[in-house]
Protein backbone atom coordinates (compact mmCIF):
# COMPACT_ATOMS: atom_id res chain seq x y z
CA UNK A 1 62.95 90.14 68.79
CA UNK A 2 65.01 88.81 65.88
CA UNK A 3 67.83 90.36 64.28
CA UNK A 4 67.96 93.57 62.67
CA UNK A 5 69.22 93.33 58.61
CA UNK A 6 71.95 94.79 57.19
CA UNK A 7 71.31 98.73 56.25
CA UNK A 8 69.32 99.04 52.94
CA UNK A 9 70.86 101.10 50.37
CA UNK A 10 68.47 103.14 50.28
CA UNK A 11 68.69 106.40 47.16
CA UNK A 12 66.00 108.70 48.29
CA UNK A 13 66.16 112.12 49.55
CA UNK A 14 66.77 112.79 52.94
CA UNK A 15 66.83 116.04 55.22
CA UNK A 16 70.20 117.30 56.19
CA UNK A 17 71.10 116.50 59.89
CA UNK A 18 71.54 118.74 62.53
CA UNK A 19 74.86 118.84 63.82
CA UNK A 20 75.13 120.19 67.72
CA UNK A 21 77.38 119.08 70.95
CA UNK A 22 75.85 116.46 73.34
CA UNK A 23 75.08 118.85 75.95
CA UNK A 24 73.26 120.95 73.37
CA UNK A 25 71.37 118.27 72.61
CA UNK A 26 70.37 117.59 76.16
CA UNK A 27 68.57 120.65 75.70
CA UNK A 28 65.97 119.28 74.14
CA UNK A 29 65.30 116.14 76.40
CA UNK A 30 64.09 116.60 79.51
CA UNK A 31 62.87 114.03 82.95
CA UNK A 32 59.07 114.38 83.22
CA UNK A 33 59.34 111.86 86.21
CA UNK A 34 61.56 109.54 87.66
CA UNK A 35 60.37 107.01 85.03
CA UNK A 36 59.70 109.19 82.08
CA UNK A 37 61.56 111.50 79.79
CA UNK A 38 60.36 114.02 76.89
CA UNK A 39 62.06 115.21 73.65
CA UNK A 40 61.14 118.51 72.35
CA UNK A 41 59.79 119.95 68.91
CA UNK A 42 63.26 120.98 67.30
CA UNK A 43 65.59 118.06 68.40
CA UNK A 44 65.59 116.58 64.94
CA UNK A 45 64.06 118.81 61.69
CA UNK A 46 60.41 118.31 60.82
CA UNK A 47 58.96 116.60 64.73
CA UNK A 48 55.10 116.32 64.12
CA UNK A 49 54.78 115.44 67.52
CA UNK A 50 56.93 115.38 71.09
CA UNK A 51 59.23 112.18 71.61
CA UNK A 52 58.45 110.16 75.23
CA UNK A 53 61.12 107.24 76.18
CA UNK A 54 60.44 105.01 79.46
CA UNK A 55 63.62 105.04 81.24
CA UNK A 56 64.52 105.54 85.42
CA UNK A 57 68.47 106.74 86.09
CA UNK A 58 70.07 103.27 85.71
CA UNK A 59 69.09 102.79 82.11
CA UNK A 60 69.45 106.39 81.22
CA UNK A 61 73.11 106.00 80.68
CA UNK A 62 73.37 103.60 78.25
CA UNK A 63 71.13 106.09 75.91
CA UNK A 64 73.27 109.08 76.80
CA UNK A 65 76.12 107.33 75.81
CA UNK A 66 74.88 106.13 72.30
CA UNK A 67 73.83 110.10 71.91
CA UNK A 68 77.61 111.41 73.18
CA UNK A 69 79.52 109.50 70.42
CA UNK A 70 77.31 110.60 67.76
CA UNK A 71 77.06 114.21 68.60
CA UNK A 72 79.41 116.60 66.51
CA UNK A 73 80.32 113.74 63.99
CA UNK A 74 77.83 114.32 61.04
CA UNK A 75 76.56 111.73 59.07
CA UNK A 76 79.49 109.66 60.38
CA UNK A 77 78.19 109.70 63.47
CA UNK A 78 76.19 106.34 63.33
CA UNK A 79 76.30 104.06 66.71
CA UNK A 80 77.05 99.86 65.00
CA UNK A 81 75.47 101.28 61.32
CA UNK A 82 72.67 103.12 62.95
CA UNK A 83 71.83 105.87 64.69
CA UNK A 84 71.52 106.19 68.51
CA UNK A 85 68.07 105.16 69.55
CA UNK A 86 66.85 108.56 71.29
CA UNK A 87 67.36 110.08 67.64
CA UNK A 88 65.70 107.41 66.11
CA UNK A 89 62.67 107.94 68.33
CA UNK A 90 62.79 111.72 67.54
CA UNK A 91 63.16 110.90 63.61
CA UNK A 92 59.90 108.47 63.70
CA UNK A 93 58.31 111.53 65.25
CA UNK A 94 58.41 113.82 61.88
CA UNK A 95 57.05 111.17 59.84
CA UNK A 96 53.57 111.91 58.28
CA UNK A 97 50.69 110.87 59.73
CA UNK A 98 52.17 110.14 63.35
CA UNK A 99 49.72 111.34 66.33
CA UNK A 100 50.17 112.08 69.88
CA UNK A 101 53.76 110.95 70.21
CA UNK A 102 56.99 108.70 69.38
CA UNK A 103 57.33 106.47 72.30
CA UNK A 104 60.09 104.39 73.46
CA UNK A 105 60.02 101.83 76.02
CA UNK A 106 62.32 100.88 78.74
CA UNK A 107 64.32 98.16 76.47
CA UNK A 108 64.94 101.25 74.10
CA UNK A 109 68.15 100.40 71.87
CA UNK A 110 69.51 101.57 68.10
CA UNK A 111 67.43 99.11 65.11
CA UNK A 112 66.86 99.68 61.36
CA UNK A 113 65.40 103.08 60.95
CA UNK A 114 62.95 102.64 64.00
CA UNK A 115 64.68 102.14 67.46
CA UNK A 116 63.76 98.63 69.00
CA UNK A 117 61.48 99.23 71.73
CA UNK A 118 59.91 102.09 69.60
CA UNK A 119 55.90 102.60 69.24
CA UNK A 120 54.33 105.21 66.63
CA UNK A 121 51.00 105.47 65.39
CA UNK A 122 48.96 106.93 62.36
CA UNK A 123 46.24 108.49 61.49
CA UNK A 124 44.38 106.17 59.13
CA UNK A 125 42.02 108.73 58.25
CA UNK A 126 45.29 111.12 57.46
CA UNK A 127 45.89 110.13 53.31
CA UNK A 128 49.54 111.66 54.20
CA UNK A 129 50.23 108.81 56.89
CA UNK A 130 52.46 106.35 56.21
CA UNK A 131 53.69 102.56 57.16
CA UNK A 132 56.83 101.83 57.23
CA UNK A 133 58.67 98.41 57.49
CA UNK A 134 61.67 99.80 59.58
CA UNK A 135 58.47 100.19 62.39
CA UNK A 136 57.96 96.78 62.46
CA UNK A 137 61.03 94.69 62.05
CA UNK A 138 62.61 92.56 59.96
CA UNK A 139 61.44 89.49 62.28
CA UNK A 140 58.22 90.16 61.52
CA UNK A 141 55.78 88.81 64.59
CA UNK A 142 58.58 87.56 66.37
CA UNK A 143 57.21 86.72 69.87
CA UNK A 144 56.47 85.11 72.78
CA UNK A 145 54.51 82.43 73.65
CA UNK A 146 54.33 80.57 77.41
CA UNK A 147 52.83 77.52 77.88
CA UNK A 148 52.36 76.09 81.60
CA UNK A 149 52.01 72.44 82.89
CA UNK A 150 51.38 70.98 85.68
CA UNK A 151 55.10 69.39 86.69
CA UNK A 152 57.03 70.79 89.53
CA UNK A 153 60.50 71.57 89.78
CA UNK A 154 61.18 69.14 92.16
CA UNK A 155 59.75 66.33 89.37
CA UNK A 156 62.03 68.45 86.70
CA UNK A 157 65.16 69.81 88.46
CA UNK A 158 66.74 66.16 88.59
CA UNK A 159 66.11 65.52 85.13
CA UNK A 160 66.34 69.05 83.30
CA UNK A 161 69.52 67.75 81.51
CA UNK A 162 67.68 65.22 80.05
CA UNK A 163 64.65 66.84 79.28
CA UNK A 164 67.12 69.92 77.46
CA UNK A 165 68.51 67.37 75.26
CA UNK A 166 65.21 65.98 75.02
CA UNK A 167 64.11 69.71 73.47
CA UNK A 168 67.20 69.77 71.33
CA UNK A 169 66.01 66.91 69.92
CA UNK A 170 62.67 67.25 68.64
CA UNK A 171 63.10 71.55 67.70
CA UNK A 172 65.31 72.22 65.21
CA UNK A 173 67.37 75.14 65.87
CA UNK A 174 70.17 77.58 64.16
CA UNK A 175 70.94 79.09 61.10
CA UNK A 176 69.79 77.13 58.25
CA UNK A 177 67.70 74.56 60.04
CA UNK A 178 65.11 72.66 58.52
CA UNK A 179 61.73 72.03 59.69
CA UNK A 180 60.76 68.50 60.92
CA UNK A 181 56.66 69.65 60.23
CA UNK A 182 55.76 68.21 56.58
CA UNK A 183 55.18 71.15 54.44
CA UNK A 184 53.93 72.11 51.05
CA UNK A 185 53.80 74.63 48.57
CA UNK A 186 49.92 74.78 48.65
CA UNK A 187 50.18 74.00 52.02
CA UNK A 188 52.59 77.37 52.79
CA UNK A 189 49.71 79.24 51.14
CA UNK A 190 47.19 78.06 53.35
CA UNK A 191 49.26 79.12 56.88
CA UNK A 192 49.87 82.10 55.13
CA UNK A 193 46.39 82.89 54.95
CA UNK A 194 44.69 81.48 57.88
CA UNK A 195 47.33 81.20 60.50
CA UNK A 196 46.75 79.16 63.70
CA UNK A 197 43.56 77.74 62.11
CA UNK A 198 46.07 75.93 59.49
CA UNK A 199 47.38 74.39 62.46
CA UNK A 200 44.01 73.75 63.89
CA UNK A 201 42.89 71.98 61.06
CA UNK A 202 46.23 69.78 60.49
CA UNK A 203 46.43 68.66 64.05
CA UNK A 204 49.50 70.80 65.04
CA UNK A 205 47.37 73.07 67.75
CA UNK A 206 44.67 72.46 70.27
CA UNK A 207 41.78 74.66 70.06
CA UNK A 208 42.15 76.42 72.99
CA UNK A 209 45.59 77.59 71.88
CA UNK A 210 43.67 79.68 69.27
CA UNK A 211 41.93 81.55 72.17
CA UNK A 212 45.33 82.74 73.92
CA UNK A 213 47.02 84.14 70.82
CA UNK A 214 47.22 88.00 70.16
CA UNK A 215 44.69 88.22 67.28
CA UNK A 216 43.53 84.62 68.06
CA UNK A 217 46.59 84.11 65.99
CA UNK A 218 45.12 85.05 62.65
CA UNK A 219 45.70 87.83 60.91
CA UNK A 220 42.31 88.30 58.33
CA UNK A 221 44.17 90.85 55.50
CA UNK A 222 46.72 88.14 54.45
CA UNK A 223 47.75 88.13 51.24
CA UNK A 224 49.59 85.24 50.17
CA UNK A 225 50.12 86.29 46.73
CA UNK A 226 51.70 89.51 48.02
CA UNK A 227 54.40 87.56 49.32
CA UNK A 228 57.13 86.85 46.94
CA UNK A 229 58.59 83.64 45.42
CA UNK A 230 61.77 84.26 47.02
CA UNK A 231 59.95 84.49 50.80
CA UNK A 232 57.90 81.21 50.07
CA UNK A 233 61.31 78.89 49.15
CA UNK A 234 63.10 80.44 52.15
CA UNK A 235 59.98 79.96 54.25
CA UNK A 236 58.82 76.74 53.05
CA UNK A 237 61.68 74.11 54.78
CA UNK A 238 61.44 76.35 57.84
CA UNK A 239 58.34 75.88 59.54
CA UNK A 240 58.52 74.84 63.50
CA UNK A 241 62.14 75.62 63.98
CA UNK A 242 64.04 78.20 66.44
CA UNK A 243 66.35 79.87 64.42
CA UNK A 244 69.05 81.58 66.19
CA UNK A 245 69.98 84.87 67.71
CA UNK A 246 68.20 85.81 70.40
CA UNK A 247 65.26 82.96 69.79
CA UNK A 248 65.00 79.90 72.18
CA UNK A 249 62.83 77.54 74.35
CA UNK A 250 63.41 77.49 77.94
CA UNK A 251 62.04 75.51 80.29
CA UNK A 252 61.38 77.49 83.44
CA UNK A 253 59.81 77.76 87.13
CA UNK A 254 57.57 80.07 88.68
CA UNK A 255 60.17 82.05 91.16
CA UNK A 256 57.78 84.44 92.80
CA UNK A 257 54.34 86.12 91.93
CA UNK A 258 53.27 89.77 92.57
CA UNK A 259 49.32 89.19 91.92
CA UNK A 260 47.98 85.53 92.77
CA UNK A 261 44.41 86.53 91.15
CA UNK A 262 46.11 87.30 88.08
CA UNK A 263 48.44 84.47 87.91
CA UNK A 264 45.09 81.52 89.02
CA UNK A 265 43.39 82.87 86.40
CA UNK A 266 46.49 82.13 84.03
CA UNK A 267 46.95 78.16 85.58
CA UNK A 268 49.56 79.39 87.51
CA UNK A 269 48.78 77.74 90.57
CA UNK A 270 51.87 77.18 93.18
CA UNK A 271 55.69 78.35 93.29
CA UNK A 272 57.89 75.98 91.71
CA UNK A 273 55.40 75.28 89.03
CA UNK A 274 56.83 74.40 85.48
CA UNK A 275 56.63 76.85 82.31
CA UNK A 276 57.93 76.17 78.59
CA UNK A 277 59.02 79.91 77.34
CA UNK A 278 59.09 79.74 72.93
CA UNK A 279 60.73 82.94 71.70
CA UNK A 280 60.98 82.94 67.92
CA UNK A 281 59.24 84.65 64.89
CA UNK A 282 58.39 84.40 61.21
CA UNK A 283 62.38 82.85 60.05
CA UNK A 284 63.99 84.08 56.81
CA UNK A 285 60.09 84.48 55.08
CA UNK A 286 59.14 87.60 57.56
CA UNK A 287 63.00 88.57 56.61
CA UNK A 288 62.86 88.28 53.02
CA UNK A 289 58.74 90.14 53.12
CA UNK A 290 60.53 93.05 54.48
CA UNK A 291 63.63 93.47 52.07
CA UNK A 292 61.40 92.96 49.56
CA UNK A 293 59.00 96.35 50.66
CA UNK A 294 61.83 98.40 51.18
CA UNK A 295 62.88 98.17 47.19
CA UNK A 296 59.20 98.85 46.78
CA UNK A 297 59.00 101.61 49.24
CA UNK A 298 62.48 103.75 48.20
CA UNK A 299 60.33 104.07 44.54
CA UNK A 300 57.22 104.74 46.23
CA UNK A 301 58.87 107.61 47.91
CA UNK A 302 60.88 109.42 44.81
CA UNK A 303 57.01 109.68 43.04
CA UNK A 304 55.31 110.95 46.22
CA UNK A 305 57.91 113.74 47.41
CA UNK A 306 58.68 111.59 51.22
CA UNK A 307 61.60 113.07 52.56
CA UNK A 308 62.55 111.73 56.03
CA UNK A 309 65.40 111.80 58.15
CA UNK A 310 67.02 108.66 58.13
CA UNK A 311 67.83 107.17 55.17
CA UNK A 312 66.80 103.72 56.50
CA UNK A 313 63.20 105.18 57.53
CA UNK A 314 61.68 103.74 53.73
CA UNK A 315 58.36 104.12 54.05
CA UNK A 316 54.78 104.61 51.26
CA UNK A 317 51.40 106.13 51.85
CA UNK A 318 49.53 103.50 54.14
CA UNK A 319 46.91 104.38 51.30
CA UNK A 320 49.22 103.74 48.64
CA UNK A 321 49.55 100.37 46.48
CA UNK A 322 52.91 99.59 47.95
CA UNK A 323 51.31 100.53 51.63
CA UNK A 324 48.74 97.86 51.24
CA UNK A 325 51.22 95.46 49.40
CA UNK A 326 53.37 95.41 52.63
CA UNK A 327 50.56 94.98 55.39
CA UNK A 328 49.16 92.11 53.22
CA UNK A 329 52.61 90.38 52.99
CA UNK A 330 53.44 91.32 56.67
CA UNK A 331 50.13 89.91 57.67
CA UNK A 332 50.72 86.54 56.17
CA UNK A 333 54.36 86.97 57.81
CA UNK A 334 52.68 87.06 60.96
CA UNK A 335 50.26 84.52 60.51
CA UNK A 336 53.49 82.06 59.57
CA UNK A 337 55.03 82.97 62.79
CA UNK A 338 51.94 82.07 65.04
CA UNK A 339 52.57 78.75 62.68
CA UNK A 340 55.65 78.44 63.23
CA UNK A 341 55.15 78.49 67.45
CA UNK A 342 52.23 76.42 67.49
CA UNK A 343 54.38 73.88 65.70
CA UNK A 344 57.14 73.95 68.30
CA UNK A 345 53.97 74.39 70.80
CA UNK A 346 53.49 70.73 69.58
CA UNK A 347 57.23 69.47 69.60
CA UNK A 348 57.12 70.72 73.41
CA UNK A 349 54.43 68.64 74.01
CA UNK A 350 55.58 66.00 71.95
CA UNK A 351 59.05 65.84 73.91
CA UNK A 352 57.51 66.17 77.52
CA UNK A 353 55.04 63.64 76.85
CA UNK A 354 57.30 60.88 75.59
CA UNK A 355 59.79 62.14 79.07
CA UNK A 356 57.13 61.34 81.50
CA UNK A 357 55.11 58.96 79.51
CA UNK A 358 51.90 60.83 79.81
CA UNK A 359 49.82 62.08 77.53
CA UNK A 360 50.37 66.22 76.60
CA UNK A 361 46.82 67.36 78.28
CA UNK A 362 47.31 64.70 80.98
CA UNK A 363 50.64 67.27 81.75
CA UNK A 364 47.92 69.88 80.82
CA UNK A 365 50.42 71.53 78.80
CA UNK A 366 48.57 75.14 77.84
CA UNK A 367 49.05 78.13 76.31
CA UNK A 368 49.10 80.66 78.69
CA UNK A 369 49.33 83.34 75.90
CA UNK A 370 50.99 84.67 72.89
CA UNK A 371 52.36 87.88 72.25
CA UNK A 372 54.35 89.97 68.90
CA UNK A 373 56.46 91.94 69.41
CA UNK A 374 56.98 93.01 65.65
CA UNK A 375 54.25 94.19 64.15
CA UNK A 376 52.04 96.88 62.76
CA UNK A 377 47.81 96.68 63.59
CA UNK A 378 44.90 98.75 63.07
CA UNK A 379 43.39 99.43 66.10
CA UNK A 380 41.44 102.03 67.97
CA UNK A 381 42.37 104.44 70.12
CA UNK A 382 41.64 107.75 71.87
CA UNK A 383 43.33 111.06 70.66
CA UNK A 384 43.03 114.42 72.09
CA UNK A 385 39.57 112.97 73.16
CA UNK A 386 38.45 111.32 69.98
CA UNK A 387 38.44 107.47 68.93
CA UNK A 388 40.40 107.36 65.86
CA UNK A 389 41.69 104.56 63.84
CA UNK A 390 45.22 103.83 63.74
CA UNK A 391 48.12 102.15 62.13
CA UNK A 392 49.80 101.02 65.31
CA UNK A 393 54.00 99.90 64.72
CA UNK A 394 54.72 98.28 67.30
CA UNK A 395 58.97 97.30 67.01
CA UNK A 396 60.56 95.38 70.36
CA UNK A 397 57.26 96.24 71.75
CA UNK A 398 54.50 94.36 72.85
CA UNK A 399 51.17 94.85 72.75
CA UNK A 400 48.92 95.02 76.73
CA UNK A 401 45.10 95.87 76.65
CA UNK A 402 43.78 96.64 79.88
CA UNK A 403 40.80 94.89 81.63
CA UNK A 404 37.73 94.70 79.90
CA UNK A 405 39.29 95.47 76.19
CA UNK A 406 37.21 93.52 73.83
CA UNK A 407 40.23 91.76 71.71
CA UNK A 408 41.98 89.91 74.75
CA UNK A 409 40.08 86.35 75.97
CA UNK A 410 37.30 86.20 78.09
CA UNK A 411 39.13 84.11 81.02
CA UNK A 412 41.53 87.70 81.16
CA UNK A 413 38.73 90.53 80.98
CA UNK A 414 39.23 90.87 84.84
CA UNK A 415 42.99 90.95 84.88
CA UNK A 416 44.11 92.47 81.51
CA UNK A 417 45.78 90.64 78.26
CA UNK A 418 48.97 88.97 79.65
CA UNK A 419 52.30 90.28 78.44
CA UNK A 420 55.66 88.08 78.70
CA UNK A 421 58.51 89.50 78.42
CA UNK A 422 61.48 87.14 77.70
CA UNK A 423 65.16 87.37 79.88
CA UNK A 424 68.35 87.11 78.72
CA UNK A 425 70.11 83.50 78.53
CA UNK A 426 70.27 82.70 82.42
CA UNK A 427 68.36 85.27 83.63
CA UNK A 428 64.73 85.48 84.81
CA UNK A 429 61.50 86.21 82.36
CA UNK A 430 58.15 87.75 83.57
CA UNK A 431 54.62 87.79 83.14
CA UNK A 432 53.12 91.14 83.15
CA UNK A 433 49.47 92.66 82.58
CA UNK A 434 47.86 95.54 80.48
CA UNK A 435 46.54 98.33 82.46
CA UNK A 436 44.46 101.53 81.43
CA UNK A 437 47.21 103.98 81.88
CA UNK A 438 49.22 102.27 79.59
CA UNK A 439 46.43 102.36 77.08
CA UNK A 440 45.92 105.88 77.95
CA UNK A 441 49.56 106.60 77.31
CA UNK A 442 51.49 104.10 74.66
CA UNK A 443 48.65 103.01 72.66
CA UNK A 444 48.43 99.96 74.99
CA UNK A 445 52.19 99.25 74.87
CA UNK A 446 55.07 97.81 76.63
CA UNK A 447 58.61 96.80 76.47
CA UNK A 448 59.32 93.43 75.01
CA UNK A 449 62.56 92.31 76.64
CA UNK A 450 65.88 93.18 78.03
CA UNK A 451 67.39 95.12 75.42
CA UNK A 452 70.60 95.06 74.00
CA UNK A 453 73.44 96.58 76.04
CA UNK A 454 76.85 95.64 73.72
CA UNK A 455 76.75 94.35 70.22
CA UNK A 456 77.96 90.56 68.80
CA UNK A 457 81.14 91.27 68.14
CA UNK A 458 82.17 92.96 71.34
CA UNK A 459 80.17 90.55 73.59
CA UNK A 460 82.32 87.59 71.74
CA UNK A 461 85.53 89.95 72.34
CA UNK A 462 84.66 90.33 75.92
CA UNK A 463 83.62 86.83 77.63
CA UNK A 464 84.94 83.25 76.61
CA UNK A 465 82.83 80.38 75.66
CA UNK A 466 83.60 78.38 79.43
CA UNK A 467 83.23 81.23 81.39
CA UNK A 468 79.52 81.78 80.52
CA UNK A 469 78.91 78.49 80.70
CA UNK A 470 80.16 77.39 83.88
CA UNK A 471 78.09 80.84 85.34
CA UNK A 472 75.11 78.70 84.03
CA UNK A 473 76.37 75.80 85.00
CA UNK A 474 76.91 77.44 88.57
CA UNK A 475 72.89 78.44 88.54
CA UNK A 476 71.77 75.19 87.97
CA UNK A 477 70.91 76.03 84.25
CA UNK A 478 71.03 72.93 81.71
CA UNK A 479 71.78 74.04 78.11
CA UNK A 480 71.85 72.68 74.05
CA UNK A 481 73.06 75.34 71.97
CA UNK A 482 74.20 75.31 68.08
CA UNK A 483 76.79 77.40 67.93
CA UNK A 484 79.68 78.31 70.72
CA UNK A 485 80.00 81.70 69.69
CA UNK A 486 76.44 82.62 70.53
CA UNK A 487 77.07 81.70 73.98
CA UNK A 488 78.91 84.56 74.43
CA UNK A 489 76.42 86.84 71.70
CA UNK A 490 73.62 85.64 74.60
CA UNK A 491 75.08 86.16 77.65
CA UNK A 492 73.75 88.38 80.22
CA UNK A 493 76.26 90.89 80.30
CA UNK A 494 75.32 91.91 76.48
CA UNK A 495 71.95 92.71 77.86
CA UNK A 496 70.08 95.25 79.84
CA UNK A 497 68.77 94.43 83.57
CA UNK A 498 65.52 92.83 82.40
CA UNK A 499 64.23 93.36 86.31
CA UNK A 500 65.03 97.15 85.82
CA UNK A 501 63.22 97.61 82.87
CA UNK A 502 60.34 95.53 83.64
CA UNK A 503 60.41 97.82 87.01
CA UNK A 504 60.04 100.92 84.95
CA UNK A 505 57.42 99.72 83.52
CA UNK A 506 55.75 98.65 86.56
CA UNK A 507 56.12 102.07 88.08
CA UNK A 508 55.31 103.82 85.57
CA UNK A 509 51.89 102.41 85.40
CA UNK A 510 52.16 101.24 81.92
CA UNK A 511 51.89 97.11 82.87
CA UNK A 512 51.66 95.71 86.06
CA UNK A 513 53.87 92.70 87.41
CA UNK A 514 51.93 89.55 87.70
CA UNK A 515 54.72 86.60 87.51
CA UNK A 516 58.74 85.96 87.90
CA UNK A 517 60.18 82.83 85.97
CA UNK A 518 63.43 81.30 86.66
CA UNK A 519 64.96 79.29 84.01
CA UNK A 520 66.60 75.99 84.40
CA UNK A 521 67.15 74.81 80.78
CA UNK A 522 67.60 76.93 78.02
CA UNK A 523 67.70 75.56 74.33
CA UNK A 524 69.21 78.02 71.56
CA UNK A 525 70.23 77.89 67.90
């Protein structure tokens, strides 16, 4: 997922913090199973429901630790301007309107009022519950797409340092970059409102991409006129580039699969097969759509009496004006971002074909699928035995229907909606599936990445610019990257073990391993 802002000054009232001693704390959380853990009523004032974080013994720690340098420091106690991520989870869970539970998944880490890797839900039906932008991101539908070919790594692997500068070329990337897809104000409108079909009807997508996207990459309550001016300019020169952070395209190679009827019925045919991995999201519009609802939303609070526990937990009455303001604007968000990757989805295929002087479908260059990870949907679910409607937030999480659910594609009803969950720079991505217990469980819901295990600045303090890359070189990784210092930002070490957490998922039933991908270019802003 993309970046998390900078705190919002936020004047509201908020409920005084409990102030205890790490292993007092502990109390309260407690190991279900060797892949689950549970955080009582009481941990954090006002818990509506129980608090359930994905996590085996290895990633444990790194939680524990963000929890032992807050504990006994007061408000002071903040872990990089926010609060450790297991008291995050437990704030979400006294927020009005949540059901069932706050969950977090195995890439838990601290974010803006929500943890990443948290997923809440609300009773629509409930006039109390809320939304709340911190739930969703600032990225809004930052994601994933894959898209596989038919090119080997042994046609590749002798010219990946071509075809990386090849990518560089024809996707802008970094901070400030500037779109190469022609773009207008009433044209901005339109993707706002109808998404992939924009890019459907200008050329930009095929239309079996539309097929393979979460939502068929269309979001129908956009609202273009709920997003601001000041969204639209920084949006509008944007479209169909990377951006920077953690975003990038990576071309990659099928390293081992776990399920080979899952994988044939995704085009993955053969080890050593070639993948094109797009990880970016909605740029500085989905940025500015968010800043934008949190001014709206500290107001919104003050007149209806919300008190929360985190100052940076701004949130309105999903029922309320500003409510439906935000999932307007944050629909249209979304629908840029499936935009904005179909337009890259087209620079891919643009670049390849040109490489290997073929045309893009003779490479048969498709979208496997395309997954948010930022994002808040109405969906249905079952509750304490009843199908309710719900306001599903789903923050560095991603969403994975099981077999048979009716909103994935008809060529996945057997296997489940694929889920792909992005690596670190120079390590290995996977393709995952849905399954019933995790719809039973997390609202149909798993992790999203590796996680964050250091911040920026520490990860620049820590490594040097040649020493990650010549450990990429030394893998027989090619890469293009805008700026040095996010070489070192990137690097592995500043991550989580992607295999563990994927594992915990895997073992805990709530996704199922289908694919490993190995990458051997990687092109970042």
């Amino acid at each position: 997922m993309g970046d998390e802002g900078t705190p919002f000054n936020f004047q509201g009232r908020v409920n005084k913090r409990i102030v205890r001693s790490f292993d007092d704390d502990m109390g309260f959380i407690r190991r279900v199973n060797p892949y689950k853990c549970e955080i009582d009523l009481g941990f954090v004032p006002g818990m509506n429901v129980k608090g359930t974080f994905y996590v085996n013994s290895a990633l444990q720690e790194l939680l524990y630790d963000e929890l032992r340098c807050s504990c006994g420091s007061g408000e002071s106690g903040s872990y990089g301007g926010f609060l450790p991520a297991v008291r995050q989870l437990a704030n979400v869970a006294a927020l009005p309107g949540i059901v069932q539970k706050s969950i977090g998944l195995p890439d838990l880490h601290s974010g803006y009022g929500f943890a990443i890797g948290n997923v809440a839900a609300f009773d629509m039906s409930n006039p109390e519950s809320i939304v709340s932008p911190g739930g969703v991101g600032f990225d809004i539908n930052c994601g994933v797409r894959l898209l596989r070919t038919n090119l080997t790594e042994k046609e590749v692997g002798p010219v990946r340092e071509q075809l990386a500068q090849s990518l560089f070329d024809h996707i802008p990337v970094g901070v400030g970059s500037k779109g190469v897809i022609p773009m207008t104000a009433s044209d901005l409108d339109a993707a706002l409102e109808m998404g992939i079909d924009w890019s459907l009807q200008e050329g930009y997508a095929w239309a079996q991409d539309k097929e393979h996207c979460e939502e068929f990459g269309r979001m129908l309550q956009a609202d273009p006129s709920k997003v601001s001016g000041r969204a639209k300019k920084r949006g509008l020169p944007q479209l169909g580039t990377l951006g920077a952070g953690n975003h990038y395209c990576e071309l990659q190679v099928v390293d081992e699969v776990y399920d080979w009827f899952a994988a044939r019925r995704m085009g993955i045919e053969r080890l050593g097969q070639v993948c094109v991995m797009i990880h970016s999201g909605s740029r500085g519009l989905g940025h500015q759509v968010a800043s934008d609802s949190l001014t709206a939303m500290e107001a919104a609070m003050m007149r209806d009496g919300i008190v929360t526990n985190d100052r940076q937990l701004a949130c309105a009455k999903i029922s309320s004006q500003e409510g439906q303001d935000y999932l307007a604007a944050m629909a249209a968000a979304a629908n840029y971002a499936w935009v904005n990757r179909s337009s890259m989805t087209f620079l891919v295929r643009q670049a390849l074909g040109k490489h290997f002087q073929q045309a893009p479908d003779d490479l048969d260059i498709n979208v496997v699928y395309d997954v948010s990870h930022n994002i808040a949907k109405v969906e249905q679910h079952m509750v304490d035995g009843q199908l309710k409607t719900l306001l599903v937030h789903r923050k560095g999480s991603t969403r994975a229907f099981p077999p048979h659910h009716p909103l994935i594609p008809a060529d996945y009803q057997l296997i489940g909606q694929p889920v792909l969950i992005g690596g670190t720079m120079g390590t290995c991505s996977y393709v995952l599936t849905g399954t019933q217990r995790g719809m039973d469980e997390t609202f149909g819901s798993t992790c999203h990445g590796a996680g964050r295990a250091q911040s920026r600045n520490r990860s620049r303090r820590a490594l040097s610019y040649d020493q990650v890359l010549q450990k990429l070189h030394d893998q027989g990784i090619s890469i293009r990257v805008a700026s040095p210092k996010l070489v070192m930002e990137e690097a592995p070490e500043s991550y989580k073990d992607v295999t563990e957490v994927v594992d915990t998922c895997h073992h805990a039933g709530i996704s199922q391993k289908v694919i490993k991908l190995r990458p051997i270019a990687v092109i970042k802003g």
